[in-house]
Protein backbone atom coordinates (compact mmCIF):
# COMPACT_ATOMS: atom_id res chain seq x y z
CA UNK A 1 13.86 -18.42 -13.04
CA UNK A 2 13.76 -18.69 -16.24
CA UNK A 3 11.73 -15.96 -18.72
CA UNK A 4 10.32 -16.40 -21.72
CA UNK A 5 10.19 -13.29 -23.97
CA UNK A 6 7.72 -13.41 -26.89
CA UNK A 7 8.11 -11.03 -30.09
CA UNK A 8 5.35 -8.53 -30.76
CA UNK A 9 4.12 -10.96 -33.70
CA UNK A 10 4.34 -13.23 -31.35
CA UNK A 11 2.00 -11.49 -29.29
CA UNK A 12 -0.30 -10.23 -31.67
CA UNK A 13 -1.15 -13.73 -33.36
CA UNK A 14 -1.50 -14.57 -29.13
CA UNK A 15 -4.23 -12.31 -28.65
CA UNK A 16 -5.71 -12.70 -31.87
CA UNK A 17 -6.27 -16.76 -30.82
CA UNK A 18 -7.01 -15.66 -27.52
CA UNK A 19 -9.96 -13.24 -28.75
CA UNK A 20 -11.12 -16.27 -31.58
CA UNK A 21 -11.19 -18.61 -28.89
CA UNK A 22 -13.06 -16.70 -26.66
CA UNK A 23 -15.80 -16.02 -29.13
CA UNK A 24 -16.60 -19.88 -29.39
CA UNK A 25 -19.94 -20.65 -29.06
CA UNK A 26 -21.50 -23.93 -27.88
CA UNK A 27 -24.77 -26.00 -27.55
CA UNK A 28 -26.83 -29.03 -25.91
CA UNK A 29 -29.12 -29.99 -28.25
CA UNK A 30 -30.63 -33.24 -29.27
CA UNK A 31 -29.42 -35.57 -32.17
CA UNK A 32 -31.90 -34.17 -34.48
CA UNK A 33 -33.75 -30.78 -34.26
CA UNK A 34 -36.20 -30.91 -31.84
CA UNK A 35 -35.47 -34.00 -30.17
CA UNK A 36 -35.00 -33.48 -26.53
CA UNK A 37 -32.49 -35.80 -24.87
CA UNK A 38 -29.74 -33.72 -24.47
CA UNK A 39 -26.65 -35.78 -25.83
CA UNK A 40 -25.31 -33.95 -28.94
CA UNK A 41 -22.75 -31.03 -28.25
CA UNK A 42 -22.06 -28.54 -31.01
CA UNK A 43 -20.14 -25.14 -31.40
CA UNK A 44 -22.57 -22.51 -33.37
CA UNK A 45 -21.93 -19.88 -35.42
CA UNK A 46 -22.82 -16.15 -33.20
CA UNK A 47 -24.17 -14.79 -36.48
CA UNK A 48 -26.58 -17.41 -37.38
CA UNK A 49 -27.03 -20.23 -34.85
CA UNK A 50 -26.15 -22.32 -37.18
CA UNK A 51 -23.96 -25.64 -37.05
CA UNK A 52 -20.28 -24.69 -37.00
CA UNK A 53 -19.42 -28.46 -35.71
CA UNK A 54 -20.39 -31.66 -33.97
CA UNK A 55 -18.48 -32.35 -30.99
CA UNK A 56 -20.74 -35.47 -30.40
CA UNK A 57 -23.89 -37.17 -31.31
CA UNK A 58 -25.32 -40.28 -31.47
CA UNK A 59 -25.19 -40.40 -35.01
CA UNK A 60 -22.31 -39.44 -35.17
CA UNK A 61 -20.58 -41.52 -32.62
CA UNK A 62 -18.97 -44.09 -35.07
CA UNK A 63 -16.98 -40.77 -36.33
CA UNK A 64 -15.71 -40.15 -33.04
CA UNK A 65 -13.08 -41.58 -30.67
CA UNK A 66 -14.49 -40.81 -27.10
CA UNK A 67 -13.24 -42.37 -23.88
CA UNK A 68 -13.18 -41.73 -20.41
CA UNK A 69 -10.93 -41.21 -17.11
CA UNK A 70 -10.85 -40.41 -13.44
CA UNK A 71 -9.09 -37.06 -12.40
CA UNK A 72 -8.12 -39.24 -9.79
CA UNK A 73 -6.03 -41.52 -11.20
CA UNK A 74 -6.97 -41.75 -15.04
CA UNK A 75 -8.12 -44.88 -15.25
CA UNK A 76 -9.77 -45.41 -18.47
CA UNK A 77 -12.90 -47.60 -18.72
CA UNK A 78 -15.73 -47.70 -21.32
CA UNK A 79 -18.30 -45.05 -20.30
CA UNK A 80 -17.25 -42.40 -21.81
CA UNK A 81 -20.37 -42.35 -23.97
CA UNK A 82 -22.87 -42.60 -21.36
CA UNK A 83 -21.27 -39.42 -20.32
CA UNK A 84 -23.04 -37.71 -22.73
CA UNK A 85 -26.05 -38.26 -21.69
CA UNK A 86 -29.11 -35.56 -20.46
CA UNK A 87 -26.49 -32.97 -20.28
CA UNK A 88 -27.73 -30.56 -17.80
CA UNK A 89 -25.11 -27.62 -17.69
CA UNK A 90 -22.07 -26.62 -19.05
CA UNK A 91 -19.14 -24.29 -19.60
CA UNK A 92 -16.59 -22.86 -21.68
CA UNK A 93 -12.84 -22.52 -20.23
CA UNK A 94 -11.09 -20.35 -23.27
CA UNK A 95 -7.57 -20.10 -20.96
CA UNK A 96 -7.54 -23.98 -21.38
CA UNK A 97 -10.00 -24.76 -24.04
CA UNK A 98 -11.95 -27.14 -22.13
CA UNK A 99 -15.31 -27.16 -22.35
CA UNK A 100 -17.09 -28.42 -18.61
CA UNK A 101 -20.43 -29.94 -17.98
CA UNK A 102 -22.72 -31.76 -15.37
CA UNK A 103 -24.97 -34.57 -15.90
CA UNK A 104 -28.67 -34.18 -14.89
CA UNK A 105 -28.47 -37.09 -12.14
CA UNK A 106 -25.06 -36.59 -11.22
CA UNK A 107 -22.58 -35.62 -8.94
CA UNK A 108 -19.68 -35.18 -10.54
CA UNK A 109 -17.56 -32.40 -12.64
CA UNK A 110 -16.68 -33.27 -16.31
CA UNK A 111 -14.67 -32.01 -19.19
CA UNK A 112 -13.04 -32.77 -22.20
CA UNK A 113 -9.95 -31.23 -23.77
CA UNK A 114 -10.77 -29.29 -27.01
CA UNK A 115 -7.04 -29.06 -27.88
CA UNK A 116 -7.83 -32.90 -28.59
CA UNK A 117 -7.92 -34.66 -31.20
CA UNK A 118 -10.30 -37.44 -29.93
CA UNK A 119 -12.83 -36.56 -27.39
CA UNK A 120 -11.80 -37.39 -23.53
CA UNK A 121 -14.21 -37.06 -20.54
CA UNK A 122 -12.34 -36.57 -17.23
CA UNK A 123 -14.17 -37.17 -14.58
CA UNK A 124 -13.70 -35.10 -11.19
CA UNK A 125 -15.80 -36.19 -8.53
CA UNK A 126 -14.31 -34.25 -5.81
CA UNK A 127 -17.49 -34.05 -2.72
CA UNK A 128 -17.84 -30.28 -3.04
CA UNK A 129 -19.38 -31.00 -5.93
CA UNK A 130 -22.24 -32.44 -4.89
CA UNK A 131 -25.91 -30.65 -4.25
CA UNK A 132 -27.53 -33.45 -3.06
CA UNK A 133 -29.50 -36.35 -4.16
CA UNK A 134 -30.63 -35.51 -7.68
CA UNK A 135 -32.97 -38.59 -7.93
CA UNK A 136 -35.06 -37.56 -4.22
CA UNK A 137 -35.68 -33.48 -6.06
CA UNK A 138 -35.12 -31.75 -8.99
CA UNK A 139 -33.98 -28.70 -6.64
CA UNK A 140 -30.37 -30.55 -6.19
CA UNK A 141 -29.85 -31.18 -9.74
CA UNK A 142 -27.47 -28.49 -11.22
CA UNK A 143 -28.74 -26.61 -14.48
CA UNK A 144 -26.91 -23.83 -14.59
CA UNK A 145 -23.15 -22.78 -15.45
CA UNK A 146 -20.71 -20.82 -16.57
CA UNK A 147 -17.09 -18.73 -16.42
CA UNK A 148 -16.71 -15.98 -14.69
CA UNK A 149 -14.27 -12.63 -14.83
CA UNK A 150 -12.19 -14.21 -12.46
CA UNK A 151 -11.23 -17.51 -13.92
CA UNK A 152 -13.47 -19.89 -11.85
CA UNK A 153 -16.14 -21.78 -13.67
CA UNK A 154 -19.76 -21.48 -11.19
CA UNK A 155 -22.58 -24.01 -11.28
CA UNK A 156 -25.58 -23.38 -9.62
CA UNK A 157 -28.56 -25.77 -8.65
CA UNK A 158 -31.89 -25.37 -9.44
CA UNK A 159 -33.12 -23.99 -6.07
CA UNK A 160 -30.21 -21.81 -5.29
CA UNK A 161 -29.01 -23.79 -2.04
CA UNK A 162 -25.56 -24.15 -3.87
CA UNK A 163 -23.24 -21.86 -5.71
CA UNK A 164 -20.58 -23.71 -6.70
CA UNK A 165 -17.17 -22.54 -7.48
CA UNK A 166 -13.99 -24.86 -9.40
CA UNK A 167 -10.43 -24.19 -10.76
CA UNK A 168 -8.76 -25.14 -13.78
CA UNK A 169 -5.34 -25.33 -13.05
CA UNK A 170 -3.26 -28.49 -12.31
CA UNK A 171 -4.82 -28.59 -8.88
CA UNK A 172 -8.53 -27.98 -9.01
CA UNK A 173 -10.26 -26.66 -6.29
CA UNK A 174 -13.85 -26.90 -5.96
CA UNK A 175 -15.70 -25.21 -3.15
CA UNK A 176 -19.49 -25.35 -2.64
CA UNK A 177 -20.13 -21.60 -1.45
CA UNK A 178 -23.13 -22.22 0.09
CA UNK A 179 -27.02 -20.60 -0.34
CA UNK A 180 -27.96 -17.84 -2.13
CA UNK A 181 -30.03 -15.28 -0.43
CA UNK A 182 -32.58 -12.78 -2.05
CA UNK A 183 -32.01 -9.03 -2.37
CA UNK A 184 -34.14 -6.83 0.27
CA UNK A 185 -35.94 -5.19 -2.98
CA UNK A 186 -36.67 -8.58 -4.84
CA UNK A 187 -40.64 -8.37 -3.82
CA UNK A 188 -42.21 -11.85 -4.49
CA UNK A 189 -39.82 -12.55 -6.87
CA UNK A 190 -37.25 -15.37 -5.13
CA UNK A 191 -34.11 -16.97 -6.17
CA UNK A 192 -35.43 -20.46 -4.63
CA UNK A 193 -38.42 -20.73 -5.22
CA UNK A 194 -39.50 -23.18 -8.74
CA UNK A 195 -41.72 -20.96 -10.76
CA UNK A 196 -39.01 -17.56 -10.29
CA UNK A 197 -35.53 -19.18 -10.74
CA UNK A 198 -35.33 -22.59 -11.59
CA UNK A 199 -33.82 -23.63 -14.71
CA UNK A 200 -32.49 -20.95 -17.14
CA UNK A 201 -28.74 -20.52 -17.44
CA UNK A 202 -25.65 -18.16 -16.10
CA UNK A 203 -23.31 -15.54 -17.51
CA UNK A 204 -20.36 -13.84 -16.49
CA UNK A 205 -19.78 -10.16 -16.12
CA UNK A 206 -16.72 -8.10 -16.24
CA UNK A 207 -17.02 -6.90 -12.82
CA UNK A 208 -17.45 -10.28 -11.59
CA UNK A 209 -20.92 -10.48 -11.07
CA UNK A 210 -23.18 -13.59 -12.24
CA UNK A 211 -26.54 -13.38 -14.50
CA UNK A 212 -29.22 -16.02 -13.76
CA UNK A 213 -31.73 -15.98 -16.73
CA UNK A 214 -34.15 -18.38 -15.72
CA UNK A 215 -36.63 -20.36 -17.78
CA UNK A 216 -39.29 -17.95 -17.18
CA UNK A 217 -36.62 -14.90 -18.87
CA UNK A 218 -36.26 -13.30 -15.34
CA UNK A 219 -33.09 -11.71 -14.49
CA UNK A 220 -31.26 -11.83 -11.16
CA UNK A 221 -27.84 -10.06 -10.53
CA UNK A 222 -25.87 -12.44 -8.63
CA UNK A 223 -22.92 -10.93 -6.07
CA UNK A 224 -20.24 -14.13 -6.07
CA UNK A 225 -18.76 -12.49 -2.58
CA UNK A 226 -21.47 -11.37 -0.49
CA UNK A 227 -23.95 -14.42 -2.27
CA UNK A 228 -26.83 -12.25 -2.71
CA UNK A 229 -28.92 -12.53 -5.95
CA UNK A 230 -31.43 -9.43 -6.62
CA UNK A 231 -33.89 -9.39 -9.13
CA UNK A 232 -33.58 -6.94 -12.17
CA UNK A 233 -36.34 -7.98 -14.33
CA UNK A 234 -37.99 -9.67 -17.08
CA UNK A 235 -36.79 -9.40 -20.41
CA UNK A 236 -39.02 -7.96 -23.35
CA UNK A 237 -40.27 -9.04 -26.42
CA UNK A 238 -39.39 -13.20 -26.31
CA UNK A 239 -42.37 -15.21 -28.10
CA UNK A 240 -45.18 -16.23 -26.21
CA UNK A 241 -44.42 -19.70 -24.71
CA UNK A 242 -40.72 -18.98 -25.12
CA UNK A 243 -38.41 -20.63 -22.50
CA UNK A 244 -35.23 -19.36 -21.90
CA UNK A 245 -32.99 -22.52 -21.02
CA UNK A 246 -29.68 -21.51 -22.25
CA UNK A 247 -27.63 -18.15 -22.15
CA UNK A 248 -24.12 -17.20 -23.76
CA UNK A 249 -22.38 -13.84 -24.63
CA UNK A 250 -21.24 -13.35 -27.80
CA UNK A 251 -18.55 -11.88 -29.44
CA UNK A 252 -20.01 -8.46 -29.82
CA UNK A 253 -21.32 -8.38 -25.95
CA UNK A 254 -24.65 -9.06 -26.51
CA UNK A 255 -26.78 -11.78 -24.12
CA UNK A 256 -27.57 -15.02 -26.83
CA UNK A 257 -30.83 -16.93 -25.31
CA UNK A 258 -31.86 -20.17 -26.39
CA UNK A 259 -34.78 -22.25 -25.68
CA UNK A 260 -35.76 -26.15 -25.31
CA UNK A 261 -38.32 -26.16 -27.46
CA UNK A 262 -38.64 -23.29 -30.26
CA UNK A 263 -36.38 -24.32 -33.01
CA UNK A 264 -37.20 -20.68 -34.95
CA UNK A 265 -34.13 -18.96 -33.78
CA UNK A 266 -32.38 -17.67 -30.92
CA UNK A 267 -32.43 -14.12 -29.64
CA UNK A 268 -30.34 -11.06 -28.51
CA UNK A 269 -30.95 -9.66 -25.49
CA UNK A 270 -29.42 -6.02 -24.33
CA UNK A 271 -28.66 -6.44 -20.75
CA UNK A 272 -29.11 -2.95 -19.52
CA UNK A 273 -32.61 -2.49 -20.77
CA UNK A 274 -33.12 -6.41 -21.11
CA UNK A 275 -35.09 -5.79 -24.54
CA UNK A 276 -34.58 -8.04 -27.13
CA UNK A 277 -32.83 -6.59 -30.05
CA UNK A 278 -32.65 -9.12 -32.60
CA UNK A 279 -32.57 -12.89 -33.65
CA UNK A 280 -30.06 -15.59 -34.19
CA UNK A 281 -30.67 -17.88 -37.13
CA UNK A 282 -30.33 -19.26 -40.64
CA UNK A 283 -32.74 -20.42 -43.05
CA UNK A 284 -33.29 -23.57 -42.18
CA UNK A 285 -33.60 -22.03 -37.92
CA UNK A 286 -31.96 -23.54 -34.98
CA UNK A 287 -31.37 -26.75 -33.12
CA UNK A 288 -33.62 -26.16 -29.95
CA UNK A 289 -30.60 -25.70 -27.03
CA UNK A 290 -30.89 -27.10 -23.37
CA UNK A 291 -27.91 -24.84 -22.55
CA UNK A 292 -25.48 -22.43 -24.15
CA UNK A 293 -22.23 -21.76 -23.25
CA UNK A 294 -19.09 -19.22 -23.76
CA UNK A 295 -16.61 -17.86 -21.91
CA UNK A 296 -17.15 -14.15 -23.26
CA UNK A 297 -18.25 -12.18 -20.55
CA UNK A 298 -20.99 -9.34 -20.20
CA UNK A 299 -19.24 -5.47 -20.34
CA UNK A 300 -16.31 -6.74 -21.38
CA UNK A 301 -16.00 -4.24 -24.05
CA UNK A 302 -15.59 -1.54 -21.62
CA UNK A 303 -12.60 -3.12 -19.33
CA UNK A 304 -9.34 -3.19 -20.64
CA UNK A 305 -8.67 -6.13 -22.72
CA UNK A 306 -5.22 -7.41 -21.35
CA UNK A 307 -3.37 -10.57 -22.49
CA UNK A 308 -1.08 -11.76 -19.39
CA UNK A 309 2.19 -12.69 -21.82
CA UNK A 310 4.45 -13.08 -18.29
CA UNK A 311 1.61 -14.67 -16.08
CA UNK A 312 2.98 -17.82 -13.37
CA UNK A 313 0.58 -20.24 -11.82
CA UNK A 314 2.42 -19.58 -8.81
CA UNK A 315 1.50 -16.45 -7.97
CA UNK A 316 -2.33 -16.58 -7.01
CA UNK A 317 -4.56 -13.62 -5.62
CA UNK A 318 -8.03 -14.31 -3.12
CA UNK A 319 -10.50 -13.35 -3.12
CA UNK A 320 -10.94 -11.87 -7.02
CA UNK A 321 -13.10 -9.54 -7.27
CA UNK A 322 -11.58 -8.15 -4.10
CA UNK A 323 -14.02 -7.12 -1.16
CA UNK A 324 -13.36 -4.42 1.19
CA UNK A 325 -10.65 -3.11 -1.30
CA UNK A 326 -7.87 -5.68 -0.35
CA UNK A 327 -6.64 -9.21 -0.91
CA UNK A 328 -4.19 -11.89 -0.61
CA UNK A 329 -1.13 -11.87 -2.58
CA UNK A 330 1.19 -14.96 -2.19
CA UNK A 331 3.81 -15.33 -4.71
CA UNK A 332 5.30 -19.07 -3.93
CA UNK A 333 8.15 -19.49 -5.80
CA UNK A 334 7.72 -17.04 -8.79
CA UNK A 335 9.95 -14.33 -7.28
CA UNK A 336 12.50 -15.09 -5.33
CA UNK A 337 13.84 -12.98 -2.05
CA UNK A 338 12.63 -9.66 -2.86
CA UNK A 339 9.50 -8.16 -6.04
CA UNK A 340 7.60 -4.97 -6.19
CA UNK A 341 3.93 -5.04 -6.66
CA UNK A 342 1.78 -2.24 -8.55
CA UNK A 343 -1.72 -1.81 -9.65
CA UNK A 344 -3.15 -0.03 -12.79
CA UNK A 345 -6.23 0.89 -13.86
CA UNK A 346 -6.95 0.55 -17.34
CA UNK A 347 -6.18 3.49 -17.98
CA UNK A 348 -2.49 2.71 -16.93
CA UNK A 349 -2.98 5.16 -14.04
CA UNK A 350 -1.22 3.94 -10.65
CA UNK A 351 -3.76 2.78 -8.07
CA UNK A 352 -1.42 1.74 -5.85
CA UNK A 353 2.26 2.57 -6.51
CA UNK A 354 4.88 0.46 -6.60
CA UNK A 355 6.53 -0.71 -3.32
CA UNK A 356 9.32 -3.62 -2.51
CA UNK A 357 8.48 -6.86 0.00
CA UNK A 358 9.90 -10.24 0.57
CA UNK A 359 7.08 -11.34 2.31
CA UNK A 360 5.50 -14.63 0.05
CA UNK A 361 2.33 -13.57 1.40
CA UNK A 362 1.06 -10.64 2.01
CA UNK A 363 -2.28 -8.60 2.47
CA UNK A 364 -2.82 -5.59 -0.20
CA UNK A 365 -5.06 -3.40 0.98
CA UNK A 366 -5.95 -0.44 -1.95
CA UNK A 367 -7.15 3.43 -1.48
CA UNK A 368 -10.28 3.58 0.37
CA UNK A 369 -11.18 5.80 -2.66
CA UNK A 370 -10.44 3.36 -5.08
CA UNK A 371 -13.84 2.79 -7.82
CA UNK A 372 -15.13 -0.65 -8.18
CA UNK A 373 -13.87 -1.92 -11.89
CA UNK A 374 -11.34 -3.83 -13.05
CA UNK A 375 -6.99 -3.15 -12.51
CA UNK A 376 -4.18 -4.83 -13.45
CA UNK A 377 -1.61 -5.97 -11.50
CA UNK A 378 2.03 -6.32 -11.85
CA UNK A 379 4.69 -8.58 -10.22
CA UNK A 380 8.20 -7.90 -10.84
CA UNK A 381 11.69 -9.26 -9.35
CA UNK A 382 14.61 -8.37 -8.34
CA UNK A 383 15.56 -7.59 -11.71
CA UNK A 384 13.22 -5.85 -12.45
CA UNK A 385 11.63 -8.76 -14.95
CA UNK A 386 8.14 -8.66 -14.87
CA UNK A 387 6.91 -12.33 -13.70
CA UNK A 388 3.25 -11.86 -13.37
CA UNK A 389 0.54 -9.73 -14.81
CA UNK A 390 -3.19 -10.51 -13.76
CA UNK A 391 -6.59 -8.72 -13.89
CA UNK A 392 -7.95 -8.44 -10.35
CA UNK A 393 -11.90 -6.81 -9.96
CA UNK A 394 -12.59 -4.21 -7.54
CA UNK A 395 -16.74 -4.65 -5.92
């Protein structure tokens, strides 16, 4: 195999475009400010709200090259600009700066490149994807999505019945994890019901949990392994006749909420006490957003900020976060006969010390003792050559 040693400028300038990239920020707005059809994409500034750029809009289509293909077999034809069209969720991948959406009526999975030049919509219509018949109910149509800490992109329809989970890699997998059920203390607050959870937007923690925010500014805490979403509350101090109908983190860790129809400015929200603690916006105010998205995640700021400079798509770990305190480690290819496997925390204290296998796959199973939060693990061969290094969460 070979390895690919980078020098510690190298590195830095690595994690300094890693860190940029992850700070992006981006928006579903209409053409013009206030309009409400949903076919303009922008990146903001996290300051100010304002404009950074115009992936796409209307009037500015004649600027922009924008086609379409199939995941399937990349067929191009002409609609790429229908594409963009009532926008109804979307996502920011910073590992592969692609930014992922859904349309309103449909069933499929979309992105386009940002390393790009001209704008491409692939198309991925893989049947996993699908929540049902968005013309028959609003309740199939998906609205909500984001990144989480573990890599996957989530989407998440209106009413809840479908959490859905999708790769990035080569090979994507999407699998439709099924219903969300309500925690025992949510009260008469419920994850499927219209007026409680529909709309709104999701965020990414560090410890791989999911944030709904939904229209109406309630909170729920949503547990991506067990599927259970309980209610935390209603955030403070949004304008009267606010709706929140997008949510992104920014760089600095703080919530970013953005509404359909108040152009004034955005606002920060503090998770923990969900008060708001400030506003987004420039002079002139903000383009009213359908949906924010970034691939920052909440409480990242107090994980250990790792760059994986020897990591293999071969090597791939299930589930992440881990449940029960173990997982699935299969290697493929990326060590040959036999590796040694450790786990740090990020601290760079040994969870789990380092021991020798040639099985390909094999279970893990940590301390009993071991605190939920997030490790690092490290592959090595043979040679003692590191050939992976990956975060893995701990529930």
């Amino acid at each position: 195999m070979k390895k690919l040693f980078l020098p510690i400028s190298a590195l830095m300038a690595l994690s300094v475009a890693t860190s940029a990239q992850k700070a992006r920020i981006f928006a579903i707005t209409g053409d013009v400010k206030g309009n409400v059809n949903w076919n303009s994409v922008r990146e903001i500034k996290g300051s100010d709200g304002s404009i950074k750029s115009t992936l796409y809009s209307p009037s500015t289509a004649a600027k922009t090259t924008l086609s379409y293909q199939s995941l399937a077999n990349r067929n191009k034809s002409p609609n790429g600009e229908a594409a963009f069209s009532a926008i109804a969720a979307t996502g920011f991948d910073a590992k592969t700066n692609r930014l992922y959406f859904t349309n309103m009526r449909g069933n499929t999975l979309n992105y386009v490149d940002l390393n790009e030049d001209n704008l491409t919509v692939v198309n991925n219509d893989d049947a996993a994807f699908n929540s049902g018949d968005k013309f028959k109910s609003e309740a199939n149509i998906i609205t909500r999505m984001c990144f989480g800490a573990d890599g996957a992109g989530y989407a998440l329809s209106n009413d809840a019945e479908h959490l859905i989970r999708f790769t990035t890699d080569s090979k994507p997998v999407v699998t439709n994890l099924g219903r969300l059920s309500d925690g025992v203390n949510n009260g008469d607050k419920s994850i499927h019901t219209s007026t409680t959870s529909w709309g709104g937007d999701i965020v990414g923690d560090a410890f791989g949990n999911l944030y709904l925010i939904n229209m109406h500014s309630d909170v729920y805490k949503i547990n991506t392994q067990r599927l259970v979403a309980d209610f935390v509350g209603s955030i403070k101090g949004l304008p009267e006749g606010f709706t929140t109908n997008g949510a992104a983190v920014n760089e600095d860790g703080d919530l970013v909420v953005s509404s359909a129809i108040y152009t004034d400015s955005y606002f920060k929200v503090d998770i923990s006490s969900l008060k708001v603690t400030g506003t987004v916006k420039s002079d002139g105010g903000v383009f009213n957003a359908s949906d924010l998205a970034s691939s920052n995640l909440l409480y990242q700021s107090k994980v250990a900020s790792t760059t994986s400079i020897a990591a293999s798509d071969k090597v791939s770990i299930y589930p992440n976060p881990a449940v029960g305190k173990s997982f699935q480690l299969n290697v493929a290819s990326a060590a040959s006969g036999k590796f040694a496997l450790s786990v740090t925390d990020n601290k760079g204290r040994k969870v789990l010390e380092n021991f020798t296998t040639s099985n390909e796959t094999l279970k893990v199973n940590l301390p009993k003792s071991t605190p939920a939060g997030v490790y690092i693990l490290k592959v090595t061969n043979a040679a003692n050559q590191t050939v992976h290094t990956q975060k893995i969460i701990v529930q």
